[in-house]
PDB file of N, CA and C in Angstrom:
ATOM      1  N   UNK A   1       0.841  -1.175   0.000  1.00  0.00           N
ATOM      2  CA  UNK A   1       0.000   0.000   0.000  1.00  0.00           C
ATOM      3  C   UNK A   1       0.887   1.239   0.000  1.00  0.00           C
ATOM      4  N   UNK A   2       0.616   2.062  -1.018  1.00  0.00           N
ATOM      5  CA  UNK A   2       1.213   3.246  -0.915  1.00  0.00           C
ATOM      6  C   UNK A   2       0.795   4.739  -0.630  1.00  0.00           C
ATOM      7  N   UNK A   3       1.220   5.257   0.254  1.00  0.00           N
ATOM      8  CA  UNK A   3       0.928   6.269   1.078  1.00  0.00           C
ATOM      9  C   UNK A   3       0.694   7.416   0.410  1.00  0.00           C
ATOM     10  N   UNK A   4       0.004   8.582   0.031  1.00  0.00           N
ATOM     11  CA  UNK A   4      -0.527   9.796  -0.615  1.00  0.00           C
ATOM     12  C   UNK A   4      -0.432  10.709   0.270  1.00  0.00           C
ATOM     13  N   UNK A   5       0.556  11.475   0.265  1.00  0.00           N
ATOM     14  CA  UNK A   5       0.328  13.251   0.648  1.00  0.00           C
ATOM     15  C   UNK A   5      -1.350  13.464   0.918  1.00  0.00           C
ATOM     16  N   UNK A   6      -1.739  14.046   2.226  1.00  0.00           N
ATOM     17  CA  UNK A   6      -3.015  14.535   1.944  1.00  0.00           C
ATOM     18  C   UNK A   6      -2.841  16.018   1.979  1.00  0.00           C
ATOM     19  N   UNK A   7      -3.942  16.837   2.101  1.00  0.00           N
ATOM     20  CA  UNK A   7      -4.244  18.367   2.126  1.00  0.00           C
ATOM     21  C   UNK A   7      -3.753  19.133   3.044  1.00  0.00           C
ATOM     22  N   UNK A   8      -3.366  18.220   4.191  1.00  0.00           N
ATOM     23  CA  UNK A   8      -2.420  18.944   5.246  1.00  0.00           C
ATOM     24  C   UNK A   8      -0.882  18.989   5.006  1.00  0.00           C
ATOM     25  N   UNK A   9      -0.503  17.769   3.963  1.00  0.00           N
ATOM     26  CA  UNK A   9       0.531  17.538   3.576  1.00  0.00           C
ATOM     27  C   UNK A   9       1.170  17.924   3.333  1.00  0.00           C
ATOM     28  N   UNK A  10       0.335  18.986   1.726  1.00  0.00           N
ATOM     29  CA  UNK A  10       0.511  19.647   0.897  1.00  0.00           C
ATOM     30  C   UNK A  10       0.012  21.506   1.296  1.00  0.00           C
ATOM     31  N   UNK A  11       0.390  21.482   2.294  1.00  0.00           N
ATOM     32  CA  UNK A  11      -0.200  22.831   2.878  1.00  0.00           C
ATOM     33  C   UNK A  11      -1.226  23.496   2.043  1.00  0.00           C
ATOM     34  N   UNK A  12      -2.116  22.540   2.078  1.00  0.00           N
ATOM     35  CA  UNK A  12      -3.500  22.912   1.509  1.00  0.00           C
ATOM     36  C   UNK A  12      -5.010  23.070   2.255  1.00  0.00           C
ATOM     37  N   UNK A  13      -4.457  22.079   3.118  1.00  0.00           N
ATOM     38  CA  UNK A  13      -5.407  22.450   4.531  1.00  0.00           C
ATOM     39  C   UNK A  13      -4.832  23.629   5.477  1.00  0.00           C
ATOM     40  N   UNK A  14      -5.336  24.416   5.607  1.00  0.00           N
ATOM     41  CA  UNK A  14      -5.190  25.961   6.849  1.00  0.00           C
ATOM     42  C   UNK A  14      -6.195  25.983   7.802  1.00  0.00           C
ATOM     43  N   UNK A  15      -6.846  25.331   8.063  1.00  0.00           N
ATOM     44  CA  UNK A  15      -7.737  25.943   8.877  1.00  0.00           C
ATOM     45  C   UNK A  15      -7.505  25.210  10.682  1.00  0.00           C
ATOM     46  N   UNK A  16      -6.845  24.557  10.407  1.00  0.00           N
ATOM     47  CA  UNK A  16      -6.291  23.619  11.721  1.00  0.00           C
ATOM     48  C   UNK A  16      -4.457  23.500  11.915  1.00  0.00           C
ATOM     49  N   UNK A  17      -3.772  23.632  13.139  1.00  0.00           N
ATOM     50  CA  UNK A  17      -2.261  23.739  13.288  1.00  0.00           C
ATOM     51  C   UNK A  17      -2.123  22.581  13.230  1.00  0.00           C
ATOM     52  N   UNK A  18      -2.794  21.217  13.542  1.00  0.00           N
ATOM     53  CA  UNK A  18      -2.513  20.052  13.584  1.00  0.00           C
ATOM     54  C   UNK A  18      -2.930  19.199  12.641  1.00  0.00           C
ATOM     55  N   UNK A  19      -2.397  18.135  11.774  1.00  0.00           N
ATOM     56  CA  UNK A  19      -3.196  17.159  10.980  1.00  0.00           C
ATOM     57  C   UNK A  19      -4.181  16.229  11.590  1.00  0.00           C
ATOM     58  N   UNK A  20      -5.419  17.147  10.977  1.00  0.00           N
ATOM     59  CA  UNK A  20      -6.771  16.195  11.346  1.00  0.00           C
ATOM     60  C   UNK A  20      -7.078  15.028  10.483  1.00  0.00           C
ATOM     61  N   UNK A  21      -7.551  14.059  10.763  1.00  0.00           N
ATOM     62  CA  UNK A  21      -8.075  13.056  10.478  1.00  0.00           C
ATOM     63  C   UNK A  21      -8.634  13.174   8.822  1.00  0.00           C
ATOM     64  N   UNK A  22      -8.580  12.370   7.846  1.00  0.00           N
ATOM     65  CA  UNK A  22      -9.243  12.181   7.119  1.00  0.00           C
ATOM     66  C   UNK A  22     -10.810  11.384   7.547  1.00  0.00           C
ATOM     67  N   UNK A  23     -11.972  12.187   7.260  1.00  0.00           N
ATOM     68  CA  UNK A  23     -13.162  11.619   7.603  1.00  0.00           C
ATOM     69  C   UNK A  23     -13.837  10.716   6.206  1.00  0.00           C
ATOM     70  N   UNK A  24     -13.361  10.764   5.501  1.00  0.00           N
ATOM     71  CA  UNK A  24     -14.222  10.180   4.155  1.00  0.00           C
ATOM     72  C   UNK A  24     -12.683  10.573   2.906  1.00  0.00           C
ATOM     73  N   UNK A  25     -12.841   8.945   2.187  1.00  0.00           N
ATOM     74  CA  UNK A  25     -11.973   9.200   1.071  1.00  0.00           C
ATOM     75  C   UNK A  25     -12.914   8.221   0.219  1.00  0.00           C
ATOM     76  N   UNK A  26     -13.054   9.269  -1.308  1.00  0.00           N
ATOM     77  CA  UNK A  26     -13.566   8.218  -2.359  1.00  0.00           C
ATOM     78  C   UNK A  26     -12.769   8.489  -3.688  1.00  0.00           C
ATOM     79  N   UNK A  27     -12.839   7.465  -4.405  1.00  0.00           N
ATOM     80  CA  UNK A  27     -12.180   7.089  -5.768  1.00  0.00           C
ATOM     81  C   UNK A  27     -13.538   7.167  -6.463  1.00  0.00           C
ATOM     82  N   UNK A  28     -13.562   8.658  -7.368  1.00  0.00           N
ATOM     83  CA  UNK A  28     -14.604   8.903  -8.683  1.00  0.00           C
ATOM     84  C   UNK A  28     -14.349   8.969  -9.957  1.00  0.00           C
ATOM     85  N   UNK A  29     -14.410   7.977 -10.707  1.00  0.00           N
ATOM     86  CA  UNK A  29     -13.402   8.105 -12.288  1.00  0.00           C
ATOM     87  C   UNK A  29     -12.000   8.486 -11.828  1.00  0.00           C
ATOM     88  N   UNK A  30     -11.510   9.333 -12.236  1.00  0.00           N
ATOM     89  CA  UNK A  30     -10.136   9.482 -12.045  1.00  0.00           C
ATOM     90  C   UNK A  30      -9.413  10.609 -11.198  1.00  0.00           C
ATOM     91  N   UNK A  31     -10.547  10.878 -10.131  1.00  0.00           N
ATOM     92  CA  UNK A  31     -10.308  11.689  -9.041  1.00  0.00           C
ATOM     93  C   UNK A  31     -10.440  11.215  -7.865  1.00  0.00           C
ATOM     94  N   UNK A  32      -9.583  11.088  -7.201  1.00  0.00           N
ATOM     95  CA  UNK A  32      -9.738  11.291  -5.404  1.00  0.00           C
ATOM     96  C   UNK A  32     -10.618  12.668  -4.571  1.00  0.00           C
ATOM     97  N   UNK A  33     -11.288  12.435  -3.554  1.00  0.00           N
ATOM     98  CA  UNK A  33     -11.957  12.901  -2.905  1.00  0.00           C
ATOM     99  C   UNK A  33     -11.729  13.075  -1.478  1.00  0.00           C
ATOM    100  N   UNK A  34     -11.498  13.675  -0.502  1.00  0.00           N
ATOM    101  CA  UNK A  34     -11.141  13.421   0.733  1.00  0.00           C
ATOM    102  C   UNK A  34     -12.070  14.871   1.800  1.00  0.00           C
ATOM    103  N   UNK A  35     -12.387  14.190   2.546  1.00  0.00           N
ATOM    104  CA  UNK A  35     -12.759  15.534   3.620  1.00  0.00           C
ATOM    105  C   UNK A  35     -11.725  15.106   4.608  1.00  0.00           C
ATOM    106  N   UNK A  36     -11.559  16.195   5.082  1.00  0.00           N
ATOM    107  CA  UNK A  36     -10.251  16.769   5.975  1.00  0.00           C
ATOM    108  C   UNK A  36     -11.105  17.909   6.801  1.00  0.00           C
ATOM    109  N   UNK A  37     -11.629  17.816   8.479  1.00  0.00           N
ATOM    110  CA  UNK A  37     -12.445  18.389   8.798  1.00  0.00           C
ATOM    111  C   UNK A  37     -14.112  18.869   8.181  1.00  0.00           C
ATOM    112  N   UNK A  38     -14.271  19.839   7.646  1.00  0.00           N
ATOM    113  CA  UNK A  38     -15.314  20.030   6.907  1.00  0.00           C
ATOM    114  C   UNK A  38     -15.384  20.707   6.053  1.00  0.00           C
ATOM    115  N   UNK A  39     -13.912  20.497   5.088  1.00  0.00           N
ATOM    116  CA  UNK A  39     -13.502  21.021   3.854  1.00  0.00           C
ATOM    117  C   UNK A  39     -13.211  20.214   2.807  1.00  0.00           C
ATOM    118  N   UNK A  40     -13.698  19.804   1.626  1.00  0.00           N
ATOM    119  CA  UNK A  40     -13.463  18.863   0.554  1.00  0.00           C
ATOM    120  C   UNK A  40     -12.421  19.573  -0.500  1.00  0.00           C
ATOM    121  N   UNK A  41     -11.506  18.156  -0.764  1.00  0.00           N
ATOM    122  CA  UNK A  41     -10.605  18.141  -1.800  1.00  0.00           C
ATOM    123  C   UNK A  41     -11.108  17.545  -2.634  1.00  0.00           C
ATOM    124  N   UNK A  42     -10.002  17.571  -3.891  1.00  0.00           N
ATOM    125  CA  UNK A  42      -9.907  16.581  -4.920  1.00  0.00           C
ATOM    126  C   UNK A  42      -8.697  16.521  -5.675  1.00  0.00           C
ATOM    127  N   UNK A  43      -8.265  15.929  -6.272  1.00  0.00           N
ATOM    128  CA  UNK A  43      -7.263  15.762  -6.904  1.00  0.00           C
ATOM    129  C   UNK A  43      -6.969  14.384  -8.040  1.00  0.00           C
ATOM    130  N   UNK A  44      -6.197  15.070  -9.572  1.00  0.00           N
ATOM    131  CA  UNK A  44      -6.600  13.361 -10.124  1.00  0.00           C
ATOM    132  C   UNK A  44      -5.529  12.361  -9.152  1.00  0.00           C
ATOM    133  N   UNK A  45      -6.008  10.835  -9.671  1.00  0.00           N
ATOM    134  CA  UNK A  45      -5.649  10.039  -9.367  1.00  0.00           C
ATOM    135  C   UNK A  45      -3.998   9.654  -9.145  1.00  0.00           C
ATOM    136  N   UNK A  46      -3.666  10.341 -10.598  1.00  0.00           N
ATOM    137  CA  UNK A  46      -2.125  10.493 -11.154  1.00  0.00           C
ATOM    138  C   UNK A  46      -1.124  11.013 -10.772  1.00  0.00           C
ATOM    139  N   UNK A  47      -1.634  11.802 -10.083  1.00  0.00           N
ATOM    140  CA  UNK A  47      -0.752  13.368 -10.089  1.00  0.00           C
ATOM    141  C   UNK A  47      -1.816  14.004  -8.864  1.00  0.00           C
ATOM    142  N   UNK A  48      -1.110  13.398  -7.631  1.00  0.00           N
ATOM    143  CA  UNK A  48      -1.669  14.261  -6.217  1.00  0.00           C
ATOM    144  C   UNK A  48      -1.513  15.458  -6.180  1.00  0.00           C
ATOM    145  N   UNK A  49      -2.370  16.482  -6.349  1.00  0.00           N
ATOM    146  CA  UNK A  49      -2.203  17.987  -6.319  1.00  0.00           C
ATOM    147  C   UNK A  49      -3.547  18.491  -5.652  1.00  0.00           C
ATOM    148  N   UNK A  50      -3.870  18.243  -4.452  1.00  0.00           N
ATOM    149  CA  UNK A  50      -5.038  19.184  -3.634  1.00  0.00           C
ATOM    150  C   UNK A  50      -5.658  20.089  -4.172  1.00  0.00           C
ATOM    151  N   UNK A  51      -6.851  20.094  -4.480  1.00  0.00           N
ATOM    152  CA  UNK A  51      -7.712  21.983  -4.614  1.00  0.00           C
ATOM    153  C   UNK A  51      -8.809  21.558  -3.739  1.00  0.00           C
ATOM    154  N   UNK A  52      -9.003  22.594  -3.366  1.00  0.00           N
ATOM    155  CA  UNK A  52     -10.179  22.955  -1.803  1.00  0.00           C
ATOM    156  C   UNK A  52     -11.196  23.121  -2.874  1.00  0.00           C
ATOM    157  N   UNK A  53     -12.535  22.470  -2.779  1.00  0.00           N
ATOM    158  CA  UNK A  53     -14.218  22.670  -3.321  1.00  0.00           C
ATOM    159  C   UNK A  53     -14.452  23.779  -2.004  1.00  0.00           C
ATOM    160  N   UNK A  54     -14.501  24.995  -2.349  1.00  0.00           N
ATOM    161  CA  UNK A  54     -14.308  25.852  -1.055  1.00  0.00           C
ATOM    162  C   UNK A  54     -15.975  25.717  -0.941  1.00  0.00           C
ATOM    163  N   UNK A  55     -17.004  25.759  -1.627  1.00  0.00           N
ATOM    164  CA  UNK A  55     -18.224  25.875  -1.385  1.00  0.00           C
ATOM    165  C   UNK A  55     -19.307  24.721  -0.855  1.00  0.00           C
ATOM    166  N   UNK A  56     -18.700  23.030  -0.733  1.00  0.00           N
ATOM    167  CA  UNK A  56     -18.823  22.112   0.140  1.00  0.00           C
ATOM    168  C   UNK A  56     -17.934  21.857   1.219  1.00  0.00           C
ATOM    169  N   UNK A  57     -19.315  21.261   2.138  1.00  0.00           N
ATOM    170  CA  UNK A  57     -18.516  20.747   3.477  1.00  0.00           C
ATOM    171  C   UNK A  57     -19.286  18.965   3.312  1.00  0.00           C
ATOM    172  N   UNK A  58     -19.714  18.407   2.457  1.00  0.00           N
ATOM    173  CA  UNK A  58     -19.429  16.909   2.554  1.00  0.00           C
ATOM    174  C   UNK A  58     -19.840  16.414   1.383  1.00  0.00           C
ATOM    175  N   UNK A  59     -19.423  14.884   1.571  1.00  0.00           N
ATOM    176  CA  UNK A  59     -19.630  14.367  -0.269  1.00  0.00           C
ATOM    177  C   UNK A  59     -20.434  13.397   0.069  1.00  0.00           C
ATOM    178  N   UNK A  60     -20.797  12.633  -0.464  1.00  0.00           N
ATOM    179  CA  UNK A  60     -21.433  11.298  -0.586  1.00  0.00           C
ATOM    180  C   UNK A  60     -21.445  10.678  -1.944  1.00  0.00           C
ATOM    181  N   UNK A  61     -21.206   9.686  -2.307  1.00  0.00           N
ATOM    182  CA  UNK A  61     -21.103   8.743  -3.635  1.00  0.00           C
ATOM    183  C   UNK A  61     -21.758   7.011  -2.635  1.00  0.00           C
ATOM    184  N   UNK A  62     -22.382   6.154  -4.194  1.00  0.00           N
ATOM    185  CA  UNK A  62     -22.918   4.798  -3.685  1.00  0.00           C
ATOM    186  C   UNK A  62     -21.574   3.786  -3.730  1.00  0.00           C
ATOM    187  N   UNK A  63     -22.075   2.534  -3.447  1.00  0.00           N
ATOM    188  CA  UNK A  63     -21.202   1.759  -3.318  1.00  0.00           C
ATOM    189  C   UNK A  63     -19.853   1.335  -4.322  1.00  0.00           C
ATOM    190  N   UNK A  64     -20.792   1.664  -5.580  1.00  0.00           N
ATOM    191  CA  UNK A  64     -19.818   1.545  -7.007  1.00  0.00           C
ATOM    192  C   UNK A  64     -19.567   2.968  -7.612  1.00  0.00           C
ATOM    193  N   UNK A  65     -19.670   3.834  -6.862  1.00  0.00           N
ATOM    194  CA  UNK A  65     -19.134   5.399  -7.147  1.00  0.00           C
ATOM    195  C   UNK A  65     -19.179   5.534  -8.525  1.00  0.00           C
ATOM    196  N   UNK A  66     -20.853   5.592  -8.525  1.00  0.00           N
ATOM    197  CA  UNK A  66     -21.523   5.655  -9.968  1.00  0.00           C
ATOM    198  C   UNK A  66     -22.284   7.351  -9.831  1.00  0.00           C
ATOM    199  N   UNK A  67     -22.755   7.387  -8.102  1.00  0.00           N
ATOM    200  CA  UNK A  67     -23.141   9.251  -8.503  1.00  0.00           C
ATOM    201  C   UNK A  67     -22.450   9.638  -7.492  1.00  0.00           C
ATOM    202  N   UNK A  68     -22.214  10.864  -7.508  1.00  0.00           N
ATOM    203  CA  UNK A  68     -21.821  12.011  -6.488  1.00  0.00           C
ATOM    204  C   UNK A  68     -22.557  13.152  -5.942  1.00  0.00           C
ATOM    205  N   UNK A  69     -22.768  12.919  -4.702  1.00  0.00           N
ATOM    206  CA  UNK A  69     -23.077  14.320  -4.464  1.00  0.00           C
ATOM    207  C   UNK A  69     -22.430  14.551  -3.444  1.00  0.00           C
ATOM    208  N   UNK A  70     -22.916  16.513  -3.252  1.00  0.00           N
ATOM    209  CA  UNK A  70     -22.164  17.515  -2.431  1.00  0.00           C
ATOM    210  C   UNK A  70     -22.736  18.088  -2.015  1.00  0.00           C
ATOM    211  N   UNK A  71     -22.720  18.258  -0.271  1.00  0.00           N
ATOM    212  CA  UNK A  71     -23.192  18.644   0.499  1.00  0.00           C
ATOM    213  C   UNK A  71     -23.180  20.588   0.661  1.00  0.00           C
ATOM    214  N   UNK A  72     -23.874  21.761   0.212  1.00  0.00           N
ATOM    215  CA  UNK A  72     -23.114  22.790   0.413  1.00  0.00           C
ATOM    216  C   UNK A  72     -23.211  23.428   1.749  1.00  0.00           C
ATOM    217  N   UNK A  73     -22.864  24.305   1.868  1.00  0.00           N
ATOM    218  CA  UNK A  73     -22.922  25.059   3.049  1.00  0.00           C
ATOM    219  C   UNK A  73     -23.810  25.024   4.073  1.00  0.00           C
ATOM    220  N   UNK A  74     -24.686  25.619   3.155  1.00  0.00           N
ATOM    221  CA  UNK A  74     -26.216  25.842   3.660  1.00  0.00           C
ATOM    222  C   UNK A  74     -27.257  24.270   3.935  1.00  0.00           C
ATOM    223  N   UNK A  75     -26.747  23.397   3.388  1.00  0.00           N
ATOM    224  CA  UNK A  75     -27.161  21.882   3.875  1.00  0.00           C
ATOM    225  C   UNK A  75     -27.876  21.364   2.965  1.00  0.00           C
ATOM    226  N   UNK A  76     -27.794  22.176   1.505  1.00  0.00           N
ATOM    227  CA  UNK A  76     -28.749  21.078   0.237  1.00  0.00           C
ATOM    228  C   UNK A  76     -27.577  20.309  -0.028  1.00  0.00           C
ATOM    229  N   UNK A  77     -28.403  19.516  -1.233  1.00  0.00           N
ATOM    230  CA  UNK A  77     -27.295  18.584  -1.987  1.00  0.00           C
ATOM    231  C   UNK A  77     -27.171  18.988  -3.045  1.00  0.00           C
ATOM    232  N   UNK A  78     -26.202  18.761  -3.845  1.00  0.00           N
ATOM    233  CA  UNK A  78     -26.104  19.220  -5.459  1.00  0.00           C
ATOM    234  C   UNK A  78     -25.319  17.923  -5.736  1.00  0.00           C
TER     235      UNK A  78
END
């Protein structure tokens, strides 16, 4: 198993001095997904490079990460 830089890693997470927990990681086509407190990343598969979805705080996908959704701010889904 090989280990991936996460968002704290990559000083992409700021909002905490300490590395918090990854709460949720999913594999969508050819992107990674991760919440890190109650801020979502992504990044492709290939080439680990963090960007903050600054306008969700959670994801959800089914068992065969066939849909996605995103939780926003305000608590709909998109």
């Amino acid at each position: 198993m090989k280990r991936i830089p996460t968002p704290f890693d990559q000083k992409k997470h700021l909002t905490s001095h300490t590395n918090p927990p990854i709460l949720k990681l999913a594999l969508y086509h050819d992107f990674l997904l991760v919440q890190q407190d109650e801020s979502i990343y992504y990044s492709h598969k290939n080439r680990i490079d963090w960007k903050l979805l600054p306008s969700y705080n959670a994801f959800f996908t089914d068992p065969e990460s066939s849909a996605l959704f995103f939780r926003v701010r305000n608590g709909l889904l998109v």
